[in-house]
N, C-alpha and C. Protein backbone atom coordinates (compact mmCIF):
# COMPACT_ATOMS: atom_id res chain seq x y z
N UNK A 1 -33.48 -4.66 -25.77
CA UNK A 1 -33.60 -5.04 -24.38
C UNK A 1 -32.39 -5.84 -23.92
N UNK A 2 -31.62 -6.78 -24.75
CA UNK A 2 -30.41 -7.24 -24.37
C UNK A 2 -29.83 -6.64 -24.09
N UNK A 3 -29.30 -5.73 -24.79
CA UNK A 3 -28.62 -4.22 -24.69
C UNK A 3 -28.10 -4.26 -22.85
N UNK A 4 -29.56 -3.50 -22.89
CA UNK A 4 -29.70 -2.90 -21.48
C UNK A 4 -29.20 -4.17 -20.72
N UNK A 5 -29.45 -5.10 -20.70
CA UNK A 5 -29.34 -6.50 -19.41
C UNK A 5 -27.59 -6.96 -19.68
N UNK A 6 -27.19 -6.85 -20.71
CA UNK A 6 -25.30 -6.68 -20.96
C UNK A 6 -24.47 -5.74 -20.16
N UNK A 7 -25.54 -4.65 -20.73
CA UNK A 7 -24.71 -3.44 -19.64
C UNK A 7 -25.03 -3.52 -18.16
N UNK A 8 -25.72 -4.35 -17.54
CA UNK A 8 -26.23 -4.16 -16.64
C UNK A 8 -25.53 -4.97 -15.94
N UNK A 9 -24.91 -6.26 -16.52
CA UNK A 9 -23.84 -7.32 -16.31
C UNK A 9 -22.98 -7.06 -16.49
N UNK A 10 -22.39 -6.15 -17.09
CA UNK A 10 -20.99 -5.46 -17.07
C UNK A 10 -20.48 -4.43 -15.77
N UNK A 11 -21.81 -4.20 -15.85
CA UNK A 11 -21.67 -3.04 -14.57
C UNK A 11 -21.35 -3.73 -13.39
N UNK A 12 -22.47 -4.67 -12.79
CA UNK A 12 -22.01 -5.55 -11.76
C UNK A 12 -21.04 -6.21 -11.86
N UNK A 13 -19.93 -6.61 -12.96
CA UNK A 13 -19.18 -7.23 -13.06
C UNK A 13 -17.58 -6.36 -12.49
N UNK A 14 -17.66 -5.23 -13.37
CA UNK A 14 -17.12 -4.39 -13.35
C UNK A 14 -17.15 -3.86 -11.44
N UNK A 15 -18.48 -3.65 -10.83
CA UNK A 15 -18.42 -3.44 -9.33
C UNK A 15 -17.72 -4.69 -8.50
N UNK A 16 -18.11 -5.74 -8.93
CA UNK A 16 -17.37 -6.89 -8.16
C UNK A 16 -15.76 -6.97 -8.47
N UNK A 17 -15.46 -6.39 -9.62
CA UNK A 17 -13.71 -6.38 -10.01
C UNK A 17 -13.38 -5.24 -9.05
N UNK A 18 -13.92 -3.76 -8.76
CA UNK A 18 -13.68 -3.11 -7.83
C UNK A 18 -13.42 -3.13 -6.95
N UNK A 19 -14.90 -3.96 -6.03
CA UNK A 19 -14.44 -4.26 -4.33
C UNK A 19 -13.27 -5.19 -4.31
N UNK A 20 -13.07 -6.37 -4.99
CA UNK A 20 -12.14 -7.47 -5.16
C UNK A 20 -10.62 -6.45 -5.22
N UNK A 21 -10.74 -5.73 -5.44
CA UNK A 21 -9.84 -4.81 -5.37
C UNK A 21 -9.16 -4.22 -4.19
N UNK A 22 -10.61 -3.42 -3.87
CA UNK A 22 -10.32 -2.45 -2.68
C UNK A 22 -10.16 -3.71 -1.61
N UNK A 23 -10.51 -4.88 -1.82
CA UNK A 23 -10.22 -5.68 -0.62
C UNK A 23 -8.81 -6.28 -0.19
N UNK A 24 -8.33 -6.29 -1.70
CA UNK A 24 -6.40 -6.32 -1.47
C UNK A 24 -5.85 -5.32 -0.95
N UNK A 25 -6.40 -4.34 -1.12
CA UNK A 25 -5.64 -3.42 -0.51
C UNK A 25 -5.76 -2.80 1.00
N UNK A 26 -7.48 -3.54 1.53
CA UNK A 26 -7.50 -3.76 2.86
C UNK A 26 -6.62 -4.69 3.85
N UNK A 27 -6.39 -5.91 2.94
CA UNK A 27 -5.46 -6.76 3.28
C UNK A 27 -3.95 -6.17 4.10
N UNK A 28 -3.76 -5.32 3.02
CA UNK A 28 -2.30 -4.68 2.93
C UNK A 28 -2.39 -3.72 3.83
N UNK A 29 -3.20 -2.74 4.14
CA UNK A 29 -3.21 -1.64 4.47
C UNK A 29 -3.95 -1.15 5.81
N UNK A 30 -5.40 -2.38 5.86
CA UNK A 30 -6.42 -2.06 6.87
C UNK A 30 -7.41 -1.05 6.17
N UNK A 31 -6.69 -0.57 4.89
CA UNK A 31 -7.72 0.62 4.50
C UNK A 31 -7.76 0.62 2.76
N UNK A 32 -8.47 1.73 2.53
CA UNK A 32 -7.95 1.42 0.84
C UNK A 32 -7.39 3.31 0.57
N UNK A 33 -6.22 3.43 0.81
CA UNK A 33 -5.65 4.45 0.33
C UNK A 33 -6.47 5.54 -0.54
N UNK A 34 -6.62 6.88 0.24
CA UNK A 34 -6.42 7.78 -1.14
C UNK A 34 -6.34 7.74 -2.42
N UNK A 35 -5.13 7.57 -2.59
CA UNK A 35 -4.77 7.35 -3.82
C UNK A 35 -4.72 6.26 -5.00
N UNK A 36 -5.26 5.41 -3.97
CA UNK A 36 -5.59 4.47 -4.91
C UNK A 36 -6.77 4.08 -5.12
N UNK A 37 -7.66 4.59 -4.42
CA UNK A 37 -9.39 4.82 -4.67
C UNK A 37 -9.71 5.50 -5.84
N UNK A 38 -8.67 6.60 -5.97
CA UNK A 38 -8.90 7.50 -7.18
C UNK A 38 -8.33 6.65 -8.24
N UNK A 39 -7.41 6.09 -8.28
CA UNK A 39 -6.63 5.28 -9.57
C UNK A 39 -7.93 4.05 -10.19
N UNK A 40 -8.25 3.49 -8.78
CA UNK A 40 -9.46 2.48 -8.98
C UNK A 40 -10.65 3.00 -9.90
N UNK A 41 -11.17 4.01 -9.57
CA UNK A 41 -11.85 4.93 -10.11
C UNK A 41 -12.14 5.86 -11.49
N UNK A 42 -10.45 5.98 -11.46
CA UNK A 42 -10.19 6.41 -12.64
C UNK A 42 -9.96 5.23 -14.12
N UNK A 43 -9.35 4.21 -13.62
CA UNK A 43 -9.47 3.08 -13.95
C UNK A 43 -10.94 2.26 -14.87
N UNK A 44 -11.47 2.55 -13.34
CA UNK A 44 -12.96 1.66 -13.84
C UNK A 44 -13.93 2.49 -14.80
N UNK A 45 -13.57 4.09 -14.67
CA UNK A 45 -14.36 4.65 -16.21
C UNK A 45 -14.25 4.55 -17.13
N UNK A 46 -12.71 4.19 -17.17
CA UNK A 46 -11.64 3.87 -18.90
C UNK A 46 -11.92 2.33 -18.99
N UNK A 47 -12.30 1.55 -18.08
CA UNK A 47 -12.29 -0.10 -18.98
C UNK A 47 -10.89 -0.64 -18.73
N UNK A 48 -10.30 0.10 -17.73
CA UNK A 48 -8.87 -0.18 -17.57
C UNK A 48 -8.55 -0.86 -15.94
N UNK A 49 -9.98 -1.74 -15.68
CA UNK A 49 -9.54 -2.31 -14.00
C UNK A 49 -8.03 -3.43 -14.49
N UNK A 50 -8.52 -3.84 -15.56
CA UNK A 50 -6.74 -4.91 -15.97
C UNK A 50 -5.44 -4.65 -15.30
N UNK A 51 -5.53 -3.03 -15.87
CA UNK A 51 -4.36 -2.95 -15.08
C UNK A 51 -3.96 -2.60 -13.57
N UNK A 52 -4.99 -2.42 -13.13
CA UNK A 52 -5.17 -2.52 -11.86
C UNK A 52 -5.10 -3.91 -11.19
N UNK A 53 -5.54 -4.67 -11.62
CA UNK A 53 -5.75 -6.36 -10.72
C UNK A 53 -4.32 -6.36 -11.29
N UNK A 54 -4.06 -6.17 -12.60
CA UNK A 54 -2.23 -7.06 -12.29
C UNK A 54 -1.16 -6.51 -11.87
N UNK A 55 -1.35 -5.24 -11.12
CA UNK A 55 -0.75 -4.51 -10.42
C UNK A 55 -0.45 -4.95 -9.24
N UNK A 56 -1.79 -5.02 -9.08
CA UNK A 56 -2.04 -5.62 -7.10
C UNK A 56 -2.04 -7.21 -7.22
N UNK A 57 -1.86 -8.02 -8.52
CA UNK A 57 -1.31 -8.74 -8.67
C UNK A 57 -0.34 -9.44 -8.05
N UNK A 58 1.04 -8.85 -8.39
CA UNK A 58 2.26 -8.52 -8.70
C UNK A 58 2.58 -7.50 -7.26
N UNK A 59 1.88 -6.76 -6.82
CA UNK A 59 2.64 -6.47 -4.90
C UNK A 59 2.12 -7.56 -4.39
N UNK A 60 1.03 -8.44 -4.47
CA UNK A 60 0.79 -9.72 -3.41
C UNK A 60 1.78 -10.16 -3.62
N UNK A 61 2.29 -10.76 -4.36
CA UNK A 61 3.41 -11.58 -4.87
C UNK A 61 4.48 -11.10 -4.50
N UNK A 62 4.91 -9.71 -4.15
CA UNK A 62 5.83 -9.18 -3.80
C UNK A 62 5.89 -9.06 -2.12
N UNK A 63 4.93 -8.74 -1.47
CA UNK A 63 4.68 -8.20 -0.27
C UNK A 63 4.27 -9.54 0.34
N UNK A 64 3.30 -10.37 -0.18
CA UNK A 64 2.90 -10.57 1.03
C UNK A 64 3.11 -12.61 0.85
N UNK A 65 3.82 -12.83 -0.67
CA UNK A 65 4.22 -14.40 -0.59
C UNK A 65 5.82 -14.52 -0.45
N UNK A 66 6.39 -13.36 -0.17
CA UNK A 66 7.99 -13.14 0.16
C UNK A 66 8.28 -14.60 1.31
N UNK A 67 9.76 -14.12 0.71
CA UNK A 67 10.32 -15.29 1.78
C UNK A 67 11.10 -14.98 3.11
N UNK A 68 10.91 -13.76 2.94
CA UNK A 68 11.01 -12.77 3.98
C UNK A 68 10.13 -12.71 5.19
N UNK A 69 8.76 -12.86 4.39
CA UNK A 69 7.26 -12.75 5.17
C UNK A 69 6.92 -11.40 5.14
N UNK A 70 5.65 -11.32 5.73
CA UNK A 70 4.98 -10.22 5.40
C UNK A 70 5.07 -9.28 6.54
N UNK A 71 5.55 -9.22 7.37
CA UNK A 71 6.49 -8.08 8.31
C UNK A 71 7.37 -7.77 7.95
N UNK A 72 8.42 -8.51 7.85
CA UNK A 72 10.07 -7.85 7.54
C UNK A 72 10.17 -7.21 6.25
N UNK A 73 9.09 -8.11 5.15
CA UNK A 73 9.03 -7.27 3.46
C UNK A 73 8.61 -5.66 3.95
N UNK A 74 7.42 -5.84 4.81
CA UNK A 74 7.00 -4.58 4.26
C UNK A 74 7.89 -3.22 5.22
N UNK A 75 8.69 -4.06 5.86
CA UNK A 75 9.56 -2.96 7.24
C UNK A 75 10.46 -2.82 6.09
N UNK A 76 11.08 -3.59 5.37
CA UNK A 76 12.16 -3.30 4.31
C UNK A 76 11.46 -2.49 2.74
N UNK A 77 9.92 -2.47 2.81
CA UNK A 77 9.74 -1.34 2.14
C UNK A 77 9.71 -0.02 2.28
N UNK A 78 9.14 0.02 3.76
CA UNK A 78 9.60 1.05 4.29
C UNK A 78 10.53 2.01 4.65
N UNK A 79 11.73 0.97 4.50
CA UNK A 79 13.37 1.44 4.40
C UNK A 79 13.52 1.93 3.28
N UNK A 80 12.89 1.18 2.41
CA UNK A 80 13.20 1.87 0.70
C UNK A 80 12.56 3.27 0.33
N UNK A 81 11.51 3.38 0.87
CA UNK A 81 10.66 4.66 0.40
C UNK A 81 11.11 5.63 1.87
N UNK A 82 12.09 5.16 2.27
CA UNK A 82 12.62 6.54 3.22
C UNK A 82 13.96 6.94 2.55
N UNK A 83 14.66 5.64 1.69
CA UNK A 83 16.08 6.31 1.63
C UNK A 83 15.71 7.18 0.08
N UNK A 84 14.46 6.52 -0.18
CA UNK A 84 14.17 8.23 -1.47
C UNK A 84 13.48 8.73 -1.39
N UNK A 85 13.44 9.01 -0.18
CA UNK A 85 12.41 10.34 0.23
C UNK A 85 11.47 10.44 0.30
N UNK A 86 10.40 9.17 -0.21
CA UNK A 86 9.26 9.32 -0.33
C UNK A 86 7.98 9.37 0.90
N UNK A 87 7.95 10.02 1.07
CA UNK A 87 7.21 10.33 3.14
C UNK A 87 5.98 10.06 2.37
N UNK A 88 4.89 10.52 1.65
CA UNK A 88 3.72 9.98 1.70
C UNK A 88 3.75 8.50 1.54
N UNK A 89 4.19 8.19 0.88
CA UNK A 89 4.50 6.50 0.50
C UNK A 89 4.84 5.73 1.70
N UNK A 90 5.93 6.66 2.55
CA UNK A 90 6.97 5.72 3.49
C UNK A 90 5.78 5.77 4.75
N UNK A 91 4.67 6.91 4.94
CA UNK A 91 3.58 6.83 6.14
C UNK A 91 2.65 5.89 6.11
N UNK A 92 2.32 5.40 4.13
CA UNK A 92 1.22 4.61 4.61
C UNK A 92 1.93 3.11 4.39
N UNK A 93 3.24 3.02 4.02
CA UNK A 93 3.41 1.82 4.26
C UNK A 93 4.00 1.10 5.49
N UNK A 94 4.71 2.32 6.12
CA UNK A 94 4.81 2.27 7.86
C UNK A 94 3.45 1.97 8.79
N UNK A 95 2.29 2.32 8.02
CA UNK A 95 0.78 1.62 8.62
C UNK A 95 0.43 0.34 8.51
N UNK A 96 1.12 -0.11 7.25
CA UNK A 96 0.87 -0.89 6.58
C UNK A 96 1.60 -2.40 6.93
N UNK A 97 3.00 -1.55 7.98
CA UNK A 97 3.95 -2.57 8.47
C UNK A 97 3.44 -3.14 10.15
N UNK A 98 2.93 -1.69 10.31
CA UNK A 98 2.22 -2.06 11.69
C UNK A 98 1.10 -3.08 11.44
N UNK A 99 0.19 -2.70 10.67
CA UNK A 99 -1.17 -3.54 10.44
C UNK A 99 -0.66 -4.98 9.97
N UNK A 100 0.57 -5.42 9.84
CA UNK A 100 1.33 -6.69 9.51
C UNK A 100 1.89 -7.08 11.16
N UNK A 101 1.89 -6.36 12.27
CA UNK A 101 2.34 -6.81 12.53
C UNK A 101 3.62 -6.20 13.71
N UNK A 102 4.33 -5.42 12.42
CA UNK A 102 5.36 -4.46 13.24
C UNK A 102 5.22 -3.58 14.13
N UNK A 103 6.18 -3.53 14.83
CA UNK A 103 6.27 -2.85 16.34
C UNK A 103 7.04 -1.25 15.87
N UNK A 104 6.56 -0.09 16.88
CA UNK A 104 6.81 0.89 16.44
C UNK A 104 8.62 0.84 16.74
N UNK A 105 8.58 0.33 17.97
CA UNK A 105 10.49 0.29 18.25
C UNK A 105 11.10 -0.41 16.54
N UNK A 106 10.26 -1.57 15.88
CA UNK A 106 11.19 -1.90 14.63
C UNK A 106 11.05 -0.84 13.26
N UNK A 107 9.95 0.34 13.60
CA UNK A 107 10.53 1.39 12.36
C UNK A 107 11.32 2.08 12.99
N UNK A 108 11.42 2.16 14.53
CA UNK A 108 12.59 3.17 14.69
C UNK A 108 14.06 2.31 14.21
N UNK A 109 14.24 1.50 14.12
CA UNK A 109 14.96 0.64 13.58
C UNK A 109 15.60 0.97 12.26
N UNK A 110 14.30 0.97 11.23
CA UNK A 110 13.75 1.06 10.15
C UNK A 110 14.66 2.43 9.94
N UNK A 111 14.74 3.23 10.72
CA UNK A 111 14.27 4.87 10.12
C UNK A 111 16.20 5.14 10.74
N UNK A 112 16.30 4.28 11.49
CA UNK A 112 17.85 4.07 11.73
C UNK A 112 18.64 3.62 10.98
N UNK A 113 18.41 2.43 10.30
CA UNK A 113 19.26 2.05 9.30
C UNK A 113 19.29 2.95 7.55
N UNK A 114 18.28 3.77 7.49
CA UNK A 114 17.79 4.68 6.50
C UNK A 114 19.06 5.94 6.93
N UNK A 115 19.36 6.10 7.94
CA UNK A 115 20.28 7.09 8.39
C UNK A 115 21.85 6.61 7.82
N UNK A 116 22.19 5.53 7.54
CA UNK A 116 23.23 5.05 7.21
C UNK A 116 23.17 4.74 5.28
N UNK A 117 22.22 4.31 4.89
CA UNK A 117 21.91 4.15 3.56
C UNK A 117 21.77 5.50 2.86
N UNK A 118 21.19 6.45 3.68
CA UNK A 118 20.95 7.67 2.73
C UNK A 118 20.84 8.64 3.86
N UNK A 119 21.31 9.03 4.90
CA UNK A 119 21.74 9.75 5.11
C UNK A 119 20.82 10.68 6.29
N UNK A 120 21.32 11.53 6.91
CA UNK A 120 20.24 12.40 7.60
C UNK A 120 18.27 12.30 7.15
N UNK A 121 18.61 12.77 5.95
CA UNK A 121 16.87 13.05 5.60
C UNK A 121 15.95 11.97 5.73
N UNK A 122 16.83 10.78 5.03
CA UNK A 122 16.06 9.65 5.70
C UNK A 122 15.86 9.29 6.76
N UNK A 123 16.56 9.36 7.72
CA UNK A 123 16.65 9.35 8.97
C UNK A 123 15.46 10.11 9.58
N UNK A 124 15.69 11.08 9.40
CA UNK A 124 14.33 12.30 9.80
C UNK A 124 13.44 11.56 9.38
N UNK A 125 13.44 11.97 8.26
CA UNK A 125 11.62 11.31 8.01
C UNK A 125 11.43 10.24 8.79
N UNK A 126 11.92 9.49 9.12
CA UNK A 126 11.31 8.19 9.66
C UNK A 126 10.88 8.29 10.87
N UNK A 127 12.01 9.13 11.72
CA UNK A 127 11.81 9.16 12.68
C UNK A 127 10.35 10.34 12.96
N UNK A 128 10.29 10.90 11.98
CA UNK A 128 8.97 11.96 11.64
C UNK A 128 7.89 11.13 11.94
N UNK A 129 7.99 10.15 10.85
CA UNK A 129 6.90 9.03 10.68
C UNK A 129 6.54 8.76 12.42
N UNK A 130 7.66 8.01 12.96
CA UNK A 130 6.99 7.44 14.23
C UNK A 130 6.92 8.21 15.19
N UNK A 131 6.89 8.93 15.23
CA UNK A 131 6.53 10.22 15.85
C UNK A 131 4.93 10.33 15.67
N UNK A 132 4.74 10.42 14.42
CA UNK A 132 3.12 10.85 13.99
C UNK A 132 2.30 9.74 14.42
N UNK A 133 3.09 8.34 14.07
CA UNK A 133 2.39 7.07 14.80
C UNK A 133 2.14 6.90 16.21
N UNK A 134 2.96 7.10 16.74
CA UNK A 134 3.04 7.54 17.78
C UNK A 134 2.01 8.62 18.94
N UNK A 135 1.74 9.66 18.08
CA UNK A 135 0.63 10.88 18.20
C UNK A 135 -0.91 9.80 18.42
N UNK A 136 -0.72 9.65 16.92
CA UNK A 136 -2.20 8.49 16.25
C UNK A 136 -2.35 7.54 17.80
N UNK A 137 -1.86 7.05 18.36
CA UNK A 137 -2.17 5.69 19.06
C UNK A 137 -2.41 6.24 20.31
């Protein structure tokens, strides 16, 4: 009978490490990503939320205790995941800059200075991006 009442405390334990989760990434995002619902998920069957909390750890710390602050970090992540191409990445963290805060004129910004760092494609995409934001609102 212990048995059962361990696992039963693991489980809830294990659900409260989850939401505690998905709630950083509401923080960040307004939402909890696709893709990282599934990682969460995939995660929490293996016994592997660890590496998940010190993941999201380690972007709080990055994103959102910067000395930058938590607009300009995440507009300058956004610059980064345009000058390598990365458009799924660079859309939800362009949401992610708004939900901080940012104004759509500062990814066109964003998606301007990406034109000089790396070139046309970055450029596009960005300007792709606020375009679609743009649609959305």
């Amino acid at each position: 009978m212990g048995g059962e009442a361990d696992e039963a405390d693991e489980a809830d334990e294990a659900d409260e490490a989850m939401e505690a989760l998905r709630s950083r990434f509401r923080v960040t995002f307004g939402t909890v990503p696709r893709g990282a619902e599934e990682r969460l998920r995939v995660a929490g069957a293996f016994g592997r939320l660890g590496t998940e909390q010190a993941l999201l750890a380690l972007r709080h710390i990055v994103l959102h205790d910067s000395p930058l602050g938590d607009r300009v970090q995440r507009l300058v992540h956004v610059g980064q995941l345009l000058a390598l191409g990365r458009g799924d990445a660079a859309r939800l963290h362009a949401r992610g800059a708004l939900h901080a805060g940012a104004t759509l004129a500062e990814l066109v910004g964003v998606a301007e200075t990406a034109l000089i760092t790396s070139g046309a494609p970055g450029y596009a995409l960005g300007m792709e991006i606020v375009a679609e934001l743009c649609e959305d609102r």
